[in-house]
Each structure stands twice: as C-alpha cells, then as structure tokens.
C-alpha atoms as a PDB file:
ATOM      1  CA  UNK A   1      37.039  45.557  32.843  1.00  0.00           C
ATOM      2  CA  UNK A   2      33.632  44.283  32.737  1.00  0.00           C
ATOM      3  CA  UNK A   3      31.199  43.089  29.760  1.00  0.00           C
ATOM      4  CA  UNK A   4      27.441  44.178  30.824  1.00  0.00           C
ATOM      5  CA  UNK A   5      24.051  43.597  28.757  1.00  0.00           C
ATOM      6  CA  UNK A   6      20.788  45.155  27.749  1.00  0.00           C
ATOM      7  CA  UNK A   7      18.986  44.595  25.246  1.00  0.00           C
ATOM      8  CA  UNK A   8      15.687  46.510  23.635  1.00  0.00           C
ATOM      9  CA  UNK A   9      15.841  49.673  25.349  1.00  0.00           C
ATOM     10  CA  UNK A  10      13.315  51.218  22.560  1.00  0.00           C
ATOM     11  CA  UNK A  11      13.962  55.289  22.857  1.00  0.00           C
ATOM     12  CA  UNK A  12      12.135  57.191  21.268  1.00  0.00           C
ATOM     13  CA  UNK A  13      13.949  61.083  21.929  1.00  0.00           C
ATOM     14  CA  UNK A  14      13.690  61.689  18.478  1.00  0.00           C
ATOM     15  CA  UNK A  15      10.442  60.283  17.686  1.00  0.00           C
ATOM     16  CA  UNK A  16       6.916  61.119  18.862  1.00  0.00           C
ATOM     17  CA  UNK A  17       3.994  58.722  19.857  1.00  0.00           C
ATOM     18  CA  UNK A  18       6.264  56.045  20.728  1.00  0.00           C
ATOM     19  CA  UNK A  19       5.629  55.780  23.664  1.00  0.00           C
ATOM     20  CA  UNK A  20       6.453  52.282  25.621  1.00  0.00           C
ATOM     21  CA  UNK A  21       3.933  52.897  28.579  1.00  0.00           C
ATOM     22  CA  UNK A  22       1.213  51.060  26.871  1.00  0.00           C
ATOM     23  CA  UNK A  23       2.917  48.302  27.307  1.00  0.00           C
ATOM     24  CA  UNK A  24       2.288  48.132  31.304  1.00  0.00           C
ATOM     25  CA  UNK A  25       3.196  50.330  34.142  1.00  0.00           C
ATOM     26  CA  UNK A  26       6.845  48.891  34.390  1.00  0.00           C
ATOM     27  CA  UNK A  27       7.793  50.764  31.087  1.00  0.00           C
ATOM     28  CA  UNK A  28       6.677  54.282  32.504  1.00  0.00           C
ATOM     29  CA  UNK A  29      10.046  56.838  32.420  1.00  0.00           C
ATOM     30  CA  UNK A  30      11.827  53.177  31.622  1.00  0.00           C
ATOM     31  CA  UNK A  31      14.694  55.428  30.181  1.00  0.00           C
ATOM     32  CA  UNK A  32      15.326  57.477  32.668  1.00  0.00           C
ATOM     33  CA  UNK A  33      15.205  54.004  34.802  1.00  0.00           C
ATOM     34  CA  UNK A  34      17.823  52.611  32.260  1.00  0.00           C
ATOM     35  CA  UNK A  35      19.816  55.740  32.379  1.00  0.00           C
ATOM     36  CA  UNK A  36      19.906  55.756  36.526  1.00  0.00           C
ATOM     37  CA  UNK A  37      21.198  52.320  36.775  1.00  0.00           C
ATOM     38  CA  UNK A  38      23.436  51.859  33.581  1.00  0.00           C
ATOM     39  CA  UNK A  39      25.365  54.532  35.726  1.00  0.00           C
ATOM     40  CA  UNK A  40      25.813  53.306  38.718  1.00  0.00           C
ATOM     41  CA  UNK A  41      27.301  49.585  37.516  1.00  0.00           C
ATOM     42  CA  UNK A  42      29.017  50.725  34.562  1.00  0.00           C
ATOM     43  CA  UNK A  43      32.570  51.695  34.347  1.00  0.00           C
ATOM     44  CA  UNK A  44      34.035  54.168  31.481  1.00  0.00           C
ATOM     45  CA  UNK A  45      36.421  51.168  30.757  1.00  0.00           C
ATOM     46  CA  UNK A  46      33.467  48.388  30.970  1.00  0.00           C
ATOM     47  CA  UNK A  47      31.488  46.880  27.583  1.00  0.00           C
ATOM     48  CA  UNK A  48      28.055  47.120  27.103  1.00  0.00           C
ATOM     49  CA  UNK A  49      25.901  44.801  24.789  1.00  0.00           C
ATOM     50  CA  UNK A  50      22.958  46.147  23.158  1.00  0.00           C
ATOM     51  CA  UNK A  51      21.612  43.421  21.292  1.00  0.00           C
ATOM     52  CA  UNK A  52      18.852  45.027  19.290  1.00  0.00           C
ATOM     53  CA  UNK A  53      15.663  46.997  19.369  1.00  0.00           C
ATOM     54  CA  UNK A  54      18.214  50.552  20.284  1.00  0.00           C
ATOM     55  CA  UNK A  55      15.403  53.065  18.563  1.00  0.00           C
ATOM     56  CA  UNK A  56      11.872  53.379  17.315  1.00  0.00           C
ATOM     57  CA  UNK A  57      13.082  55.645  15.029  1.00  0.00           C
ATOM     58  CA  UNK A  58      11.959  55.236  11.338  1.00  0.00           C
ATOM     59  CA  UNK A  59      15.375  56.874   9.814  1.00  0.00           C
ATOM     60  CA  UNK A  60      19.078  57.131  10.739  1.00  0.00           C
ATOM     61  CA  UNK A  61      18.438  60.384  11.012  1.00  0.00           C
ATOM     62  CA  UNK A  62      15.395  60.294  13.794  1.00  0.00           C
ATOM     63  CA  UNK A  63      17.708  57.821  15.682  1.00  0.00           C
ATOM     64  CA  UNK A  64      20.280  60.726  16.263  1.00  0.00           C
ATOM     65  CA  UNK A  65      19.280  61.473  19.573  1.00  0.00           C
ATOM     66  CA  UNK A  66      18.871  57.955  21.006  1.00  0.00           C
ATOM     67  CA  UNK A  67      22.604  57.166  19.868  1.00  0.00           C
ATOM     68  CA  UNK A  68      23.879  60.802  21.528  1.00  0.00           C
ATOM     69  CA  UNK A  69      21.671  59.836  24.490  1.00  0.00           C
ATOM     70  CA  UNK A  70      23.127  56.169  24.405  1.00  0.00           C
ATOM     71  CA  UNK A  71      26.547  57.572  23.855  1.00  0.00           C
ATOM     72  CA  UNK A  72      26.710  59.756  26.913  1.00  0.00           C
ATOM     73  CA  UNK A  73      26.583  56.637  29.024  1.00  0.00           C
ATOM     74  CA  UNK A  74      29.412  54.941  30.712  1.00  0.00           C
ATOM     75  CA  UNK A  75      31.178  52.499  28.782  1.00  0.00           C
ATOM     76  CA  UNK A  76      31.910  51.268  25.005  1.00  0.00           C
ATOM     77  CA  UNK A  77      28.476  50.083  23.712  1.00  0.00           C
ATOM     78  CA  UNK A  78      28.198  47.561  20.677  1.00  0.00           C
ATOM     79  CA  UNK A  79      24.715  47.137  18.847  1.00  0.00           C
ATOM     80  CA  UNK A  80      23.257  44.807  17.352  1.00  0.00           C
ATOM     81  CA  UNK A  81      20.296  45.304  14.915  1.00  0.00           C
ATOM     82  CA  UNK A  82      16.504  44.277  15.759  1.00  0.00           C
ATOM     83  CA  UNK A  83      13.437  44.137  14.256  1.00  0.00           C
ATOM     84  CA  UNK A  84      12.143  47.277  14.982  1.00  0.00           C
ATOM     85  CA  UNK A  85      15.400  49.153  13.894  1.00  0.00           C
ATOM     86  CA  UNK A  86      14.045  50.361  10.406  1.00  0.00           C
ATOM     87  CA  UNK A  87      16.722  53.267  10.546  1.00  0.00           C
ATOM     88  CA  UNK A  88      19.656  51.008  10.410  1.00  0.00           C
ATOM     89  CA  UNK A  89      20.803  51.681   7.264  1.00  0.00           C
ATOM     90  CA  UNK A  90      24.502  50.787   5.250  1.00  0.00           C
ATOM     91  CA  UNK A  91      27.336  49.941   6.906  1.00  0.00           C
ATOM     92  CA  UNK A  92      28.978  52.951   5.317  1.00  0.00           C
ATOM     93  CA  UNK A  93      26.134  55.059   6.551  1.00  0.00           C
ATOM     94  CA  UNK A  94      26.154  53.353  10.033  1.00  0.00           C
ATOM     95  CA  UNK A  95      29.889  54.257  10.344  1.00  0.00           C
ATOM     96  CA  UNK A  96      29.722  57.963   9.843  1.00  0.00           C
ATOM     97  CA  UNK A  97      26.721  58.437  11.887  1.00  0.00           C
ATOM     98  CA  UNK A  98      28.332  56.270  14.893  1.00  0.00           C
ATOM     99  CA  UNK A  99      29.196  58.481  18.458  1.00  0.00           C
ATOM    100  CA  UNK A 100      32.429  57.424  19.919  1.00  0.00           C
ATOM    101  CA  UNK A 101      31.755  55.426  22.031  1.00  0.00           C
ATOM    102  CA  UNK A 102      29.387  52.884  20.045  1.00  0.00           C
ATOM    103  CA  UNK A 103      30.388  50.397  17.657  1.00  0.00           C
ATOM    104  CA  UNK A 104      28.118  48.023  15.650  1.00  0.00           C
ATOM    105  CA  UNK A 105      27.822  44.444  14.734  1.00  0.00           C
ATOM    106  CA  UNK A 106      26.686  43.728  10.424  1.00  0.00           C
ATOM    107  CA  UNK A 107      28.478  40.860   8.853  1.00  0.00           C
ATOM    108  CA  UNK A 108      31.567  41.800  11.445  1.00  0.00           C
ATOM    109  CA  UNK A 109      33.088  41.186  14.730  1.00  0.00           C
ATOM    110  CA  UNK A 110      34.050  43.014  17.298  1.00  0.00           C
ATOM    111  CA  UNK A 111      37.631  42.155  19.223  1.00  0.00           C
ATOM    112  CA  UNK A 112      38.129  43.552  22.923  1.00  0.00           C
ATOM    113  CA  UNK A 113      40.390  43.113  25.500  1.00  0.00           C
ATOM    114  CA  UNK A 114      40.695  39.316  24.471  1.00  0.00           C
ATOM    115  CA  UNK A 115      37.314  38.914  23.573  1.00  0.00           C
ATOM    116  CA  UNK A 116      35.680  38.013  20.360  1.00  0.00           C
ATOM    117  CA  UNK A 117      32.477  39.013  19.451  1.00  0.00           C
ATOM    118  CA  UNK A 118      30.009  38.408  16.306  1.00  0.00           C
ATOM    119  CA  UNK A 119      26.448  38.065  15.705  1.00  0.00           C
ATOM    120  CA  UNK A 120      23.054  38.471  13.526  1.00  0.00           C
ATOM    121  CA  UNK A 121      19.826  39.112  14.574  1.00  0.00           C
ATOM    122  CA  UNK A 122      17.964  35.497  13.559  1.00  0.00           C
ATOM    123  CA  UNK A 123      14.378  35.849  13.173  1.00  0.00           C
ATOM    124  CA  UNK A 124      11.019  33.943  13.646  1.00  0.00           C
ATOM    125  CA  UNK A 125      10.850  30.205  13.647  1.00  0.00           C
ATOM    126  CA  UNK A 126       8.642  26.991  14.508  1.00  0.00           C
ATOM    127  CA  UNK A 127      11.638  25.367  16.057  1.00  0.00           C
ATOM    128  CA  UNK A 128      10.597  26.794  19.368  1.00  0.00           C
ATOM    129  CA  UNK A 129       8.163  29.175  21.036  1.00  0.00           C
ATOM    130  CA  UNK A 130       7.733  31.249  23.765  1.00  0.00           C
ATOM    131  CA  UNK A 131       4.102  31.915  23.658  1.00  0.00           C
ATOM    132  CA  UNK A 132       2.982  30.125  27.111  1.00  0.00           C
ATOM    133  CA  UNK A 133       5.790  32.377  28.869  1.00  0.00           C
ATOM    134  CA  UNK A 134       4.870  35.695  27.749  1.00  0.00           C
ATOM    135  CA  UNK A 135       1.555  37.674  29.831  1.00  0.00           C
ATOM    136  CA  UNK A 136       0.601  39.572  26.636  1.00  0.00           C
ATOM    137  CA  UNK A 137      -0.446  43.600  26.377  1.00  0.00           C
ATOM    138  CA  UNK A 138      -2.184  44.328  23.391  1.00  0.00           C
ATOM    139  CA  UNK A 139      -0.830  48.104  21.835  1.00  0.00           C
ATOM    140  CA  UNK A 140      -4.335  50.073  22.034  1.00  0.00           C
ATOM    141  CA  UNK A 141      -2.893  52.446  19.276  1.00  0.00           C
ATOM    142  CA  UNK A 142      -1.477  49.204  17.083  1.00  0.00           C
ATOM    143  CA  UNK A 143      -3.397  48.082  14.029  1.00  0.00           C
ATOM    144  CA  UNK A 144      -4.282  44.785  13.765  1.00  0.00           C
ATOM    145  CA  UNK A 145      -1.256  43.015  11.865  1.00  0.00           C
ATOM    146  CA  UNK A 146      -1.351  40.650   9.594  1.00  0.00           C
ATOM    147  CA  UNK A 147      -1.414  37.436   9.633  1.00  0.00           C
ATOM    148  CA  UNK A 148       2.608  35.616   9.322  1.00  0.00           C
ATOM    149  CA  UNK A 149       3.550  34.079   5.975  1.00  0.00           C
ATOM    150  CA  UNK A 150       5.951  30.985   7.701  1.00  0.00           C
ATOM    151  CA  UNK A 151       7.114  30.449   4.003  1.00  0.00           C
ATOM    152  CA  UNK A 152       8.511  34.413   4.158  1.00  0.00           C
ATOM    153  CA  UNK A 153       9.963  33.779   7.807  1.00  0.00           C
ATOM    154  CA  UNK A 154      11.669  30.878   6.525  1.00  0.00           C
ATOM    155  CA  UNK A 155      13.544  32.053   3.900  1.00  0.00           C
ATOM    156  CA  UNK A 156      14.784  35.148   6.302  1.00  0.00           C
ATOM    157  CA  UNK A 157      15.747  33.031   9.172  1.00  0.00           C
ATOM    158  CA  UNK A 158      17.610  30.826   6.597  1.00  0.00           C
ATOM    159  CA  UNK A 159      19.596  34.186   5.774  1.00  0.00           C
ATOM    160  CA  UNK A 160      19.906  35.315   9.549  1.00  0.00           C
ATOM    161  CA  UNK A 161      21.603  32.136   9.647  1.00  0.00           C
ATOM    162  CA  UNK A 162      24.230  32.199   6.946  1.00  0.00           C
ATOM    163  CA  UNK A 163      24.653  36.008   8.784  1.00  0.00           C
ATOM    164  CA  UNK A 164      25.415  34.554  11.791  1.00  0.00           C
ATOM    165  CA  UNK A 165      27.899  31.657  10.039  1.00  0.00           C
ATOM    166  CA  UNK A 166      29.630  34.559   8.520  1.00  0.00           C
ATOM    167  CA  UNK A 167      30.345  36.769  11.201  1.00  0.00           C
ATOM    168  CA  UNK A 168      31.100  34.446  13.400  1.00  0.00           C
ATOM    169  CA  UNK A 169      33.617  33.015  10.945  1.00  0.00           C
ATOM    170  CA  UNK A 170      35.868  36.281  11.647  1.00  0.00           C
ATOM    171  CA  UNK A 171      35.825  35.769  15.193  1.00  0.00           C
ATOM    172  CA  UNK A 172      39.463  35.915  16.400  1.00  0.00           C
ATOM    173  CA  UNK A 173      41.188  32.372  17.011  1.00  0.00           C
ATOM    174  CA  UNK A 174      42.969  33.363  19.947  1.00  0.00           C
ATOM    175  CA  UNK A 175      40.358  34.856  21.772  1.00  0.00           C
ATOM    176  CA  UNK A 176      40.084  34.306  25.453  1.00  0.00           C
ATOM    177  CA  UNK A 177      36.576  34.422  25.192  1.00  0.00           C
ATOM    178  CA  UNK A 178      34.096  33.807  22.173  1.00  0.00           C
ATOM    179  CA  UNK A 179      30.770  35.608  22.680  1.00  0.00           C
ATOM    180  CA  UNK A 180      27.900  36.294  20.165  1.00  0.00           C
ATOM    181  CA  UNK A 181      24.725  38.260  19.936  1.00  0.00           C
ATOM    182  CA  UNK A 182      21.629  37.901  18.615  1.00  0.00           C
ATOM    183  CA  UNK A 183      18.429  39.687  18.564  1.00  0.00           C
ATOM    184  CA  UNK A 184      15.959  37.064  18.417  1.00  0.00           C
ATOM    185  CA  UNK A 185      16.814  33.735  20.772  1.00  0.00           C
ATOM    186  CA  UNK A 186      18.717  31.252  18.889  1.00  0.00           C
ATOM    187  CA  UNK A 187      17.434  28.394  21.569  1.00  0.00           C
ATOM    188  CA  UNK A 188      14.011  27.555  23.024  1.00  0.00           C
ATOM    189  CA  UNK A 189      13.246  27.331  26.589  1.00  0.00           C
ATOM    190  CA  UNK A 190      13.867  23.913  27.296  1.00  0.00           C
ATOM    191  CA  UNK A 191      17.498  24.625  25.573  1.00  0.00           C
ATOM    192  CA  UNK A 192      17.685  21.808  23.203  1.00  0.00           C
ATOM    193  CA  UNK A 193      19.590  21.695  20.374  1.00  0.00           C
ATOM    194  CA  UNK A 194      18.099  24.164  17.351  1.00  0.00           C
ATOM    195  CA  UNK A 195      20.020  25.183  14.191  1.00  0.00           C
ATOM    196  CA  UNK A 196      21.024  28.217  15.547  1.00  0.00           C
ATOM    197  CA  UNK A 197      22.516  26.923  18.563  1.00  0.00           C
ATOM    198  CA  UNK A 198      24.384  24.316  16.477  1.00  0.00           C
ATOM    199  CA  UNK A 199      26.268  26.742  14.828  1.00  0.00           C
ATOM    200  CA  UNK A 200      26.996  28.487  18.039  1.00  0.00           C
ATOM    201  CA  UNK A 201      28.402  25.016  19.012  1.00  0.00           C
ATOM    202  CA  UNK A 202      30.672  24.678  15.781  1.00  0.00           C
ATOM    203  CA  UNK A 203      32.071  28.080  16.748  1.00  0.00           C
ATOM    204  CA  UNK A 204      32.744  27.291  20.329  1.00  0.00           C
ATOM    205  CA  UNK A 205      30.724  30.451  21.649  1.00  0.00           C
ATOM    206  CA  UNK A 206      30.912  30.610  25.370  1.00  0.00           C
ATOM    207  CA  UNK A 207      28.107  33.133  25.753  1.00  0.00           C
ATOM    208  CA  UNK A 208      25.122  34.235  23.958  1.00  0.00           C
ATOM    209  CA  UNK A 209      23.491  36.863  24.559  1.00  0.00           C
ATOM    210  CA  UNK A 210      19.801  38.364  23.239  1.00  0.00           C
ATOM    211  CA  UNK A 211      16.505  40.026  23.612  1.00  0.00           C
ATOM    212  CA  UNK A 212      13.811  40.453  21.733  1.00  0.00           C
ATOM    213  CA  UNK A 213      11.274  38.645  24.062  1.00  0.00           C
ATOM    214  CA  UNK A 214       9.089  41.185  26.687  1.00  0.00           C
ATOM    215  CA  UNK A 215       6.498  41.069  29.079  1.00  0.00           C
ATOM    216  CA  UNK A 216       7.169  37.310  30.386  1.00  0.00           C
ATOM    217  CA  UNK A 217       5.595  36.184  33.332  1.00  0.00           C
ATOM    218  CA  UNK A 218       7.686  36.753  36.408  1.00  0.00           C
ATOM    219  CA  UNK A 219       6.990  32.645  37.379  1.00  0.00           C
ATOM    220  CA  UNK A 220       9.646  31.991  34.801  1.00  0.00           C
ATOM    221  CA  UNK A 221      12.236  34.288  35.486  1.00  0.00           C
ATOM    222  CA  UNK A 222      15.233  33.818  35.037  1.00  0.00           C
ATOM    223  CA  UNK A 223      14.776  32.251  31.450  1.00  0.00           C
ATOM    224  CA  UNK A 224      17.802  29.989  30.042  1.00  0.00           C
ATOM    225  CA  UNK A 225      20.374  28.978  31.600  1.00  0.00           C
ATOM    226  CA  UNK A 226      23.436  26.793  30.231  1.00  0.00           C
ATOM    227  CA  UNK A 227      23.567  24.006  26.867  1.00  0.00           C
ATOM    228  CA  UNK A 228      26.058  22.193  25.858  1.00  0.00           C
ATOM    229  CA  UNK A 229      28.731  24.874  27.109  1.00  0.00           C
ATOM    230  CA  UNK A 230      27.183  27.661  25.797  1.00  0.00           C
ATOM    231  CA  UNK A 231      26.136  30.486  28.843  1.00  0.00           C
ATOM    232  CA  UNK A 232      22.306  31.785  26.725  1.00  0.00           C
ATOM    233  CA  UNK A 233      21.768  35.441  28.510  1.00  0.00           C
ATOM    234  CA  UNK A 234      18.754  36.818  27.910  1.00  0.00           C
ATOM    235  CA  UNK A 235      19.104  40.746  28.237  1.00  0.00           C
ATOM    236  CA  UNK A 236      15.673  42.126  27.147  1.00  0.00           C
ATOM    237  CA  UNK A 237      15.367  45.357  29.732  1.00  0.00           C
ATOM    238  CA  UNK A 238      12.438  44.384  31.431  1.00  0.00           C
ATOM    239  CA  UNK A 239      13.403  40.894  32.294  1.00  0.00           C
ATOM    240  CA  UNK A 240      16.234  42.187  33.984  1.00  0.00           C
ATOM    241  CA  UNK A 241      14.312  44.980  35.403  1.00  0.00           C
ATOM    242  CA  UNK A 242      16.343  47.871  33.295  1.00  0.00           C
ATOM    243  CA  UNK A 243      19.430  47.389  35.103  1.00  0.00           C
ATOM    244  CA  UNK A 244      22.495  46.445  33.284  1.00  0.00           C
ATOM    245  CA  UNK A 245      23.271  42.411  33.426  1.00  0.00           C
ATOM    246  CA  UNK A 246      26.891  41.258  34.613  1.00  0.00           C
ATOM    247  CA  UNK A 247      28.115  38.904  31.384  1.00  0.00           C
ATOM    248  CA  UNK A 248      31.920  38.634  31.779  1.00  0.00           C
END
C-alpha cells in the first residue's frame, strides 16, 4: 500500500469560466492529464493526499461534481482545505456530502494502515517568500486585487497555527509514521527553521506535504528537500507535472 500526493488540482465540472488555461499552456485539459496518470500509478488500496485547492467551486453544492469526479479515481483520497475552497463548509456538512472514498482533514486526523495524519492549511507570512522562484501569469479575466493588510494575515496565520497544534495533537502515538499536510508551505526555500516547521518538529512529523505555490520556474525544480528530519513534499500539480508523487 502506497501514500501518493497532489495537491491543487482546481476542477471546475461544476462551475463555468474557471477555466485554468490562462494560466499557461501546461494547464490546457490539465484534468483529463491528472485523471490519465492518477490511474496508471494508483492502486484501489493506495492513499492519495490532496492538500488543498480540490474545487473552484463557490458552494458545497457546485463542488458536487469535482468530488464524484475525484471519487471515481483509484484510491482513498484525504483533503485538505485551501484558499480557494470557498465551498468548504461545516464539518457536519462536509461529512454528509463526502463520496466514499474521500475523507477530510478540519481540526482532525486521519489514521491508516499505521500512519498518522493531521494538518491545517497555514496562510501568508513574511517569514519567507517565494517570489524570485515563481515566472508569474497575470489572469487576463482577474480584477486587480487589493492590496494585503499584513496585520489581517497575521492574525490568520496565528490561527492556522493553533489549527495545526491541535490537530496534530490527536495524531496517534503509536504511529509508524507521522505525516501532516498543509496548504500553504510551512518552510521557506532555504528550509530554515520557521514557526510552522517548529511545531512540525515538536510533533515529530516525518513528512510534510503541500501546495499552494504554481507556475515556478523549472531552474528550481525540485523545491525542498529535507530539515531537521522532516521529508517537506511539495505536491502542487504542475510542479510535479500532474502526475501523482510517490510519498510513502
């Protein structure tokens, strides 16, 4: 039994004008790319990460068809919210709505097969950036967004954070393995110690895995690496080229 990754596949089957082609050429039919390769490396028995970023779907409702298309894939899945999933809604809501075969991560863990895992999606912070790594594409049909409030994006990351304590507080003690997911990167590039990562460390996570970062120039691929004996995986689909990453 194998644990995969990918993160931020963005479908859009139940919502129009999404569209993730104006992002470059790579994204064109990047579902059916997803879909093509998920298949042929993932086992009915394997695990699947999907750390955030599953829909662009504006209600739980709208995201119906990306979870049934999701859910017809090989393998258990287990989401994670990002910040683009405005239809995640209650965890009451979230339960009943669920397919089979996908589970999902809020204020919880998830134990299989020996392994532990638990996570929160972080958020935006001057600890690190990422900006001299990323070749950006403007969205033609964006409008122009406003300028960050860091005071805002502090307090939320400060949340994201006791989030992460907490669900990683239920991880199981006698897991073989401890592994947690994020949305957002809890490390920057050059992998030194942030407070993200430091709670990672208090919780002995062996593996982290996350997405949230696109269109990086290919000169710096593969990002992260290993810290302090934590394994950082990023899983964003088009860093790994929409093809399902091996994690465990």
């Amino acid at each position: 039994m194998t644990i995969w990754a990918l993160s931020d596949p963005h479908l859009s089957f139940g919502t129009r004008d999404k569209s993730m082609e104006v992002f470059g050429p790579e994204w064109l039919h990047h579902a059916d790319k997803i879909g093509k390769a998920w298949t042929s490396k993932v086992a009915s028995k394997d695990l699947v990460l999907v750390p955030g970023d599953i829909s662009w779907a504006m209600r739980l409702e709208e995201a119906k068809k990306d979870l049934e298309w999701l859910d017809a894939l090989p393998g258990k899945k287990l989401i994670l919210k990002g910040n683009h999933d405005f239809w995640w809604s209650s965890s009451a809501k979230m339960q009943a709505a669920m397919p089979p075969s996908i589970a999902y991560l809020q204020n919880s863990v998830f134990n299989w097969n020996g392994v532990s895992i638990g996570g929160a999606r972080l958020w935006d912070t001057p600890e690190y950036s990422f900006e001299r790594f990323i070749q950006y594409t403007p969205n033609p049909k964006a409008k122009e967004a406003p300028s960050g409030n860091q005071e805002e994006d502090e307090k939320i990351f400060v949340r994201e954070l006791q989030r992460l304590e907490l669900s990683l507080k239920q991880l199981d003690p006698a897991a073989k393995h401890k592994i947690a997911i994020t949305h957002y990167p809890p490390i920057g590039p050059a992998l030194e110690p942030s407070r993200a990562s430091t709670i990672l460390e208090h919780f002995r996570i062996s593996i982290c895995v996350f997405g949230h970062l696109h269109s990086l120039k290919k000169e710096f691929l593969p990002l992260f690496g290993e810290a302090r004996g934590i394994r950082y995986v990023l899983a964003s689909c088009d860093a790994i080229d929409f093809t399902p990453i091996k994690v465990l």
